[in-house]
Protein backbone atom coordinates (compact mmCIF):
# COMPACT_ATOMS: atom_id res chain seq x y z
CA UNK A 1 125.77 395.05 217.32
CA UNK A 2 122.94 392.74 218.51
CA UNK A 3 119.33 392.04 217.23
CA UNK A 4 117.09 390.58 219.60
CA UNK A 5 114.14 387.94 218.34
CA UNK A 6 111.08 387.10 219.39
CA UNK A 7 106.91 388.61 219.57
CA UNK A 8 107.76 390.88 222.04
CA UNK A 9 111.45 392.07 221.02
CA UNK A 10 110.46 395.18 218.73
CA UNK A 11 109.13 396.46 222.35
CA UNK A 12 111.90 395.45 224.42
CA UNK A 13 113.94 398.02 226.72
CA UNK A 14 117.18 398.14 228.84
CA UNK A 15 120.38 397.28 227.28
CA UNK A 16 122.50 394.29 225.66
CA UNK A 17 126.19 394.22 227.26
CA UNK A 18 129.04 392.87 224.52
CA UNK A 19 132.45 390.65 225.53
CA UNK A 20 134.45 389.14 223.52
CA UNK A 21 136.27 385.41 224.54
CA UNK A 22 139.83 384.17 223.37
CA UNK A 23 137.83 380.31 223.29
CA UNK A 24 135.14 379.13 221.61
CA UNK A 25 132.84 378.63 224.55
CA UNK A 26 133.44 381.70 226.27
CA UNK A 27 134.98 381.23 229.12
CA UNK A 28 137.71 383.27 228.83
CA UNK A 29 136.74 386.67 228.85
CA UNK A 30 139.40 389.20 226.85
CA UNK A 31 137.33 391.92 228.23
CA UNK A 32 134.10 394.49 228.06
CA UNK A 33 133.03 395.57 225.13
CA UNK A 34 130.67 397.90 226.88
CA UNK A 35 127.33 398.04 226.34
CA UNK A 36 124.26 399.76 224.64
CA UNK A 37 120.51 400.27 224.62
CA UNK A 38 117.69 398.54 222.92
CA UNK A 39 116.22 400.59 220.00
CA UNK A 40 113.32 398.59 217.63
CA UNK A 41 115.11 395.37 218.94
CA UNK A 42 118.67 396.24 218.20
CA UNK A 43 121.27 397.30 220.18
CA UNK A 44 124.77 398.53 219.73
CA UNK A 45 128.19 399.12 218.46
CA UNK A 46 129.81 397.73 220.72
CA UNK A 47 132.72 400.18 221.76
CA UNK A 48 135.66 399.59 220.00
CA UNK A 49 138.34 396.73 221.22
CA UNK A 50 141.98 396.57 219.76
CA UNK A 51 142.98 393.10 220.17
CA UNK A 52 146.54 391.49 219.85
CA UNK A 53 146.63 388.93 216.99
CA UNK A 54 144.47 386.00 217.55
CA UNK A 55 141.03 384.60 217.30
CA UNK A 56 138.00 385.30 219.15
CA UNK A 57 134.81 385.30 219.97
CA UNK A 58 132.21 387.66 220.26
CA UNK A 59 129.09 387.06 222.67
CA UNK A 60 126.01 389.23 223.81
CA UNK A 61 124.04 389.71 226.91
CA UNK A 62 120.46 390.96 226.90
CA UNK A 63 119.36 391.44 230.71
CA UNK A 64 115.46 390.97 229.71
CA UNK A 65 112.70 393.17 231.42
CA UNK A 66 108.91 392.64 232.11
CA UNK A 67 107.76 391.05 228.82
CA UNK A 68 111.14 389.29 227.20
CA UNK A 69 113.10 386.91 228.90
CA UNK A 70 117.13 387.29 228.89
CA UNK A 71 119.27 385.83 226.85
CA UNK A 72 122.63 385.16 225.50
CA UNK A 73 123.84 384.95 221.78
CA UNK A 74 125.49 381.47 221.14
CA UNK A 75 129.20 381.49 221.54
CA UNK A 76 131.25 381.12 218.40
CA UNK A 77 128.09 382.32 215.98
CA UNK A 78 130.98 385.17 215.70
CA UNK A 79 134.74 384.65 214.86
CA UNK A 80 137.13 387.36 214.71
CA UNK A 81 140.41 386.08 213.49
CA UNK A 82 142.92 389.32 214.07
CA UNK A 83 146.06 389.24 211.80
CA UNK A 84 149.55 389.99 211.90
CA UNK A 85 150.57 392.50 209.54
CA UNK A 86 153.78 390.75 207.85
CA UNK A 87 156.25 392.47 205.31
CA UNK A 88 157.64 391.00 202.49
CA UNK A 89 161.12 391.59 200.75
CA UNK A 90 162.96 389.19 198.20
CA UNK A 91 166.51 388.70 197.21
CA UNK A 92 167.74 387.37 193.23
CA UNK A 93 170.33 385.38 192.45
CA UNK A 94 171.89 384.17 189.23
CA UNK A 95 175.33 382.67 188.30
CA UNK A 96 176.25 382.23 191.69
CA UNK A 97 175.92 385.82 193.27
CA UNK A 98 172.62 387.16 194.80
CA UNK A 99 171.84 390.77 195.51
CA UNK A 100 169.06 393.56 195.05
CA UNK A 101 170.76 394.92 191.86
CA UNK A 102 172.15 391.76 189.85
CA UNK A 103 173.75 391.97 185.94
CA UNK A 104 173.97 388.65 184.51
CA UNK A 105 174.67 387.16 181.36
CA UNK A 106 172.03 385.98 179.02
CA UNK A 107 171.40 382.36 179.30
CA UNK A 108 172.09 382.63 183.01
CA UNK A 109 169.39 381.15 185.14
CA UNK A 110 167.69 383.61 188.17
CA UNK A 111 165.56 383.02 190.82
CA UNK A 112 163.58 384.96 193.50
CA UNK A 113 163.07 384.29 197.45
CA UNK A 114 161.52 385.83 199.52
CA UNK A 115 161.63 386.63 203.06
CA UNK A 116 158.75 387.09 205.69
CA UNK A 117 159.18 389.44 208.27
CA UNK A 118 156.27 390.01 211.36
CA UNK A 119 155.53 389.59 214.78
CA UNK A 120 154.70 385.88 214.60
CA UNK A 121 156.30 385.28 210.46
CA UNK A 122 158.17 382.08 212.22
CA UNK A 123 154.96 380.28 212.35
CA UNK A 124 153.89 382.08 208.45
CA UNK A 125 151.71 379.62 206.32
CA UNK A 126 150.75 379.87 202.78
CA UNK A 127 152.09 380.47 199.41
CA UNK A 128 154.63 383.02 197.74
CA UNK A 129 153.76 384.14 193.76
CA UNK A 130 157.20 385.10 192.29
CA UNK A 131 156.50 387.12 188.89
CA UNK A 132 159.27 388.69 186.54
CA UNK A 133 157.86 392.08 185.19
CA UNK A 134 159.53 394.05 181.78
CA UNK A 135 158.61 397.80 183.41
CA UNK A 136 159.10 399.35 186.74
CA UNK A 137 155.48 399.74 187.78
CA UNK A 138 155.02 395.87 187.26
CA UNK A 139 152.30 395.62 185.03
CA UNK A 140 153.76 393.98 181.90
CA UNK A 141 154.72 390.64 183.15
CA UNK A 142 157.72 388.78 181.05
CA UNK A 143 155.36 385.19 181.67
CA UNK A 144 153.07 383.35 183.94
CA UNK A 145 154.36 383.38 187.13
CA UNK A 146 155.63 380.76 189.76
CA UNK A 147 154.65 379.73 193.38
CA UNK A 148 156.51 378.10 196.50
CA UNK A 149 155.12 377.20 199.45
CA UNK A 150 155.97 378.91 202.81
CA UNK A 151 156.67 376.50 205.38
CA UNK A 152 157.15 377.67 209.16
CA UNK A 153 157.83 381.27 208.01
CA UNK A 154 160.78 380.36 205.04
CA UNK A 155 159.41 380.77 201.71
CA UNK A 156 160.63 378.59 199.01
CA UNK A 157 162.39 379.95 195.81
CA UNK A 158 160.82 380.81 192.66
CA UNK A 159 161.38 378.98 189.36
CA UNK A 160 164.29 379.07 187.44
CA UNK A 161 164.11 381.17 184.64
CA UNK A 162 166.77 382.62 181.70
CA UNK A 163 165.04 386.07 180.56
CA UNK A 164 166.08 387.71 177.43
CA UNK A 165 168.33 390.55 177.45
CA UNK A 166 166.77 393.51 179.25
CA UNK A 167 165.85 395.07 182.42
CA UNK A 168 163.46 393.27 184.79
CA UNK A 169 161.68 393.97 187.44
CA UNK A 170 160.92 391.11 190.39
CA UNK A 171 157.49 391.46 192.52
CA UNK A 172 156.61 388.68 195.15
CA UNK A 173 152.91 388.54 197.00
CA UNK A 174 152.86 386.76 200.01
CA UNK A 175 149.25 385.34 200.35
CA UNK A 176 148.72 385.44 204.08
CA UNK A 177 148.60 382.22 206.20
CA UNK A 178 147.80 381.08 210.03
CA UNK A 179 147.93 384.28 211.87
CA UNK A 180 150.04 386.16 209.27
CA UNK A 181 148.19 389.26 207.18
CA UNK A 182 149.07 388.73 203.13
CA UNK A 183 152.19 391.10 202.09
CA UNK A 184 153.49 392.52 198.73
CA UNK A 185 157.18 393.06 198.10
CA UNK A 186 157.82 396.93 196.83
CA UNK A 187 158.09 396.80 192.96
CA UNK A 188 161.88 397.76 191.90
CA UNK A 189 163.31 397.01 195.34
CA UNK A 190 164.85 394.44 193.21
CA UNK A 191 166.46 395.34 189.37
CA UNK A 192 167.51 392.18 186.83
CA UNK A 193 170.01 393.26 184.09
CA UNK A 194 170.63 390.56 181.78
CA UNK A 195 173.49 391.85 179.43
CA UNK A 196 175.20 390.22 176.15
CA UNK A 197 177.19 387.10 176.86
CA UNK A 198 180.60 387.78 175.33
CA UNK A 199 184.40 387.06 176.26
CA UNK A 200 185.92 390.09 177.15
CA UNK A 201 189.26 388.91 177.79
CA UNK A 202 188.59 389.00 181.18
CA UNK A 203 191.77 386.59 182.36
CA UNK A 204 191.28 383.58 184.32
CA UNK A 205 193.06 381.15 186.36
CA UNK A 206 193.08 378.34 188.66
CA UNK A 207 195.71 379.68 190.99
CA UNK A 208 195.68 381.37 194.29
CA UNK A 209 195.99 385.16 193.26
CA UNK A 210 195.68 386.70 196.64
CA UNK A 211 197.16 390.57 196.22
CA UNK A 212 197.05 390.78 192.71
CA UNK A 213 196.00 393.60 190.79
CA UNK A 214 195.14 393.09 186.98
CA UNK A 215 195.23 395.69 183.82
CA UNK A 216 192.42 394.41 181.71
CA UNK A 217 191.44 395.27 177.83
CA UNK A 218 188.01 394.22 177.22
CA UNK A 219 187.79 393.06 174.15
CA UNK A 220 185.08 394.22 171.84
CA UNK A 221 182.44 392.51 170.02
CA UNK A 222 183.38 393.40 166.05
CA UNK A 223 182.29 396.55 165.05
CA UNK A 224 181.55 397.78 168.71
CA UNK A 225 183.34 400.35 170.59
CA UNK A 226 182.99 399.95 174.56
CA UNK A 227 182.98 402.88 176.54
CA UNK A 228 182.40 402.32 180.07
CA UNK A 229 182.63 399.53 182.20
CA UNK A 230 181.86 398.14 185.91
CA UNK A 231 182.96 395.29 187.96
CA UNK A 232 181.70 393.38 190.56
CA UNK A 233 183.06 390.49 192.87
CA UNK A 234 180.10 388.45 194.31
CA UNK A 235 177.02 390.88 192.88
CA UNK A 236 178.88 394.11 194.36
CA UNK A 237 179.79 396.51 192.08
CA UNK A 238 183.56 397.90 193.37
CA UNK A 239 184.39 400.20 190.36
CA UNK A 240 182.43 401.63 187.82
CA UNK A 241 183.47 404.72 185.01
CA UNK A 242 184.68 405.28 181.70
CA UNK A 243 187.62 403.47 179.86
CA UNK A 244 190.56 404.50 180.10
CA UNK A 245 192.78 404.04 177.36
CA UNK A 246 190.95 401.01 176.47
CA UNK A 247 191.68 399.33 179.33
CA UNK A 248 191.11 399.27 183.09
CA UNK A 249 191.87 397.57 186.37
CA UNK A 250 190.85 394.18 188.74
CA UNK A 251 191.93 394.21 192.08
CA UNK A 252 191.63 391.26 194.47
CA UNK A 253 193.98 393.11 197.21
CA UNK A 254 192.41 393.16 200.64
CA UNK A 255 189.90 390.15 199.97
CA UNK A 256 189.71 387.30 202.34
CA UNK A 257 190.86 383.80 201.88
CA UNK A 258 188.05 382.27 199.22
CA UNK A 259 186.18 382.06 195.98
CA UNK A 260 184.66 385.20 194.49
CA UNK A 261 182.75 385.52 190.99
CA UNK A 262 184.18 388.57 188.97
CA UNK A 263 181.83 390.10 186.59
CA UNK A 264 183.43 392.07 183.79
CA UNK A 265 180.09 394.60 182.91
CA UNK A 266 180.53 396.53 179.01
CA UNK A 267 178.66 399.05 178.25
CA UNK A 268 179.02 400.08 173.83
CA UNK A 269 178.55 403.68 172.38
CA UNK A 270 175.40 402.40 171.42
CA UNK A 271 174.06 401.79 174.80
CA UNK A 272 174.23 397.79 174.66
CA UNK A 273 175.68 395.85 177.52
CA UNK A 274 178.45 392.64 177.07
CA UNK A 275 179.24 390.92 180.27
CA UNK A 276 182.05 388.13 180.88
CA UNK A 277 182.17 386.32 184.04
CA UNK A 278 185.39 384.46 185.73
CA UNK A 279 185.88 382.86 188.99
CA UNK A 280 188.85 383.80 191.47
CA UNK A 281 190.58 381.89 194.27
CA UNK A 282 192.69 383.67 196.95
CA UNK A 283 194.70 381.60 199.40
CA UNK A 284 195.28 384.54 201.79
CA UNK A 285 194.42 387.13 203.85
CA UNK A 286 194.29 390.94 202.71
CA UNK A 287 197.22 391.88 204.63
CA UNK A 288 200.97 391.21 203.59
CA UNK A 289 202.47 388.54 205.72
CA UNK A 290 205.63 389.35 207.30
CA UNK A 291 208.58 387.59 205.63
């Protein structure tokens, strides 16, 4: 909307036209805002522009009549800056596997990233806050939390941290930067388990075991009786259920050539989780070479 000044304006008639520029000394006309008569020396709304992300500038036009000269409003007394929305997601990682649902060991160390995703995110300024929260609403945080910067659209990684043993709950906010609208990743898109260290006679080796297939008896804490138990090989969980028999089975058949973290997840009667971790080479492909 426009006001118009001067001795004469409250009488002033006719009508004050609106544009809006894409440079600051209007030259460059986005287009017509429309227009809109003089009431009491104002005029306006404009009509309503949707503009792509950018920055502008607005300008008005009052025609004059008999008694009040015309004139124009000085370019760039209004900025619009229009925004990109942006979404933002992260992804955890601790003891050398990464993924949106991660069980590590206590004294492990985990950290947070997070990525930017928008129409123009490749050019994303600003600043990432990385907080670890104890519930899954995220309003008890575990601690102050951490910032990175966000450099050409790749946000750095949180702090290193080593949470007690619990469940955790990872929330990043993305503060907005250049033409990029602030974001807020989705509170338990990500879930932390940090389980008992232990040795559960999970068996390790140094060896190429491609096609192998293990029978494993975790070994209990003293005094604890495991029940269930998962595995996963690089932060994916490939078989979760009950004991059987006290023991159960690790299977590397069908994995490519490579290194892969094994994570041996416990779970005891009394609901407490023990966690051993071992690494694993294979030397070849998942299918049986001809001999």
């Amino acid at each position: 909307s426009a006001t118009l000044g001067g001795p004469s304006a409250a009488n002033a008639t006719g009508t004050v036209s609106f544009a809006v520029y894409s440079d600051s000394e209007c030259k460059t006309a986005v287009g017509p805002a429309g227009s809109a008569k003089l009431s009491g020396a104002v005029a306006g709304p404009s009509s309503p522009v949707s503009l792509p992300p950018g920055q502008y500038y607005w300008q008005a036009h009052y025609a004059g009549n008999l008694e009040n000269q015309g004139v124009l409003s000085p370019c760039g007394s209004e900025v619009l800056t229009v925004l990109a929305p942006t979404t933002t997601t992260t992804v955890q990682s601790g003891g050398g596997v990464s993924g949106s649902s991660l069980t590590v060991p206590s004294g492990t160390s985990v950290t947070d990233r997070a990525h930017i995703a928008g129409s123009l995110a490749a050019s994303a300024t600003g600043t990432v806050s990385y907080v670890l929260y104890k519930n899954n609403k995220c309003t008890v945080p575990v601690a102050a939390g951490t910032s990175a910067a966000v450099v050409n659209g790749v946000a750095g990684p949180s702090a290193a941290i080593k949470p007690k043993v619990g469940t955790y709950y990872w929330k990043a906010t993305y503060s907005g930067g250049g033409l990029n609208a602030p974001s807020v990743s989705a509170c338990g898109s990500e879930i932390l388990i940090v389980a008992l260290k232990t040795n559960l006679g999970l068996p390790s080796s140094n060896a190429c075991l491609s096609r192998r297939k293990f029978v494993v008896h975790p070994r209990a804490p003293h005094n604890v009786k495991l029940v269930s138990v998962e595995i996963q090989i690089n932060g994916k969980t490939v078989k979760r259920g009950r004991l059987s028999k006290r023991q159960t089975t690790l299977s590397l058949i069908g994995l490519p050539k490579g290194t892969f973290k094994v994570a041996l997840i416990t779970k005891s009667s009394t609901g407490k989780l023990y966690e051993d971790i071992r690494t694993f080479h294979t030397c070849v492909s998942g299918h049986h070479r001809k001999k």
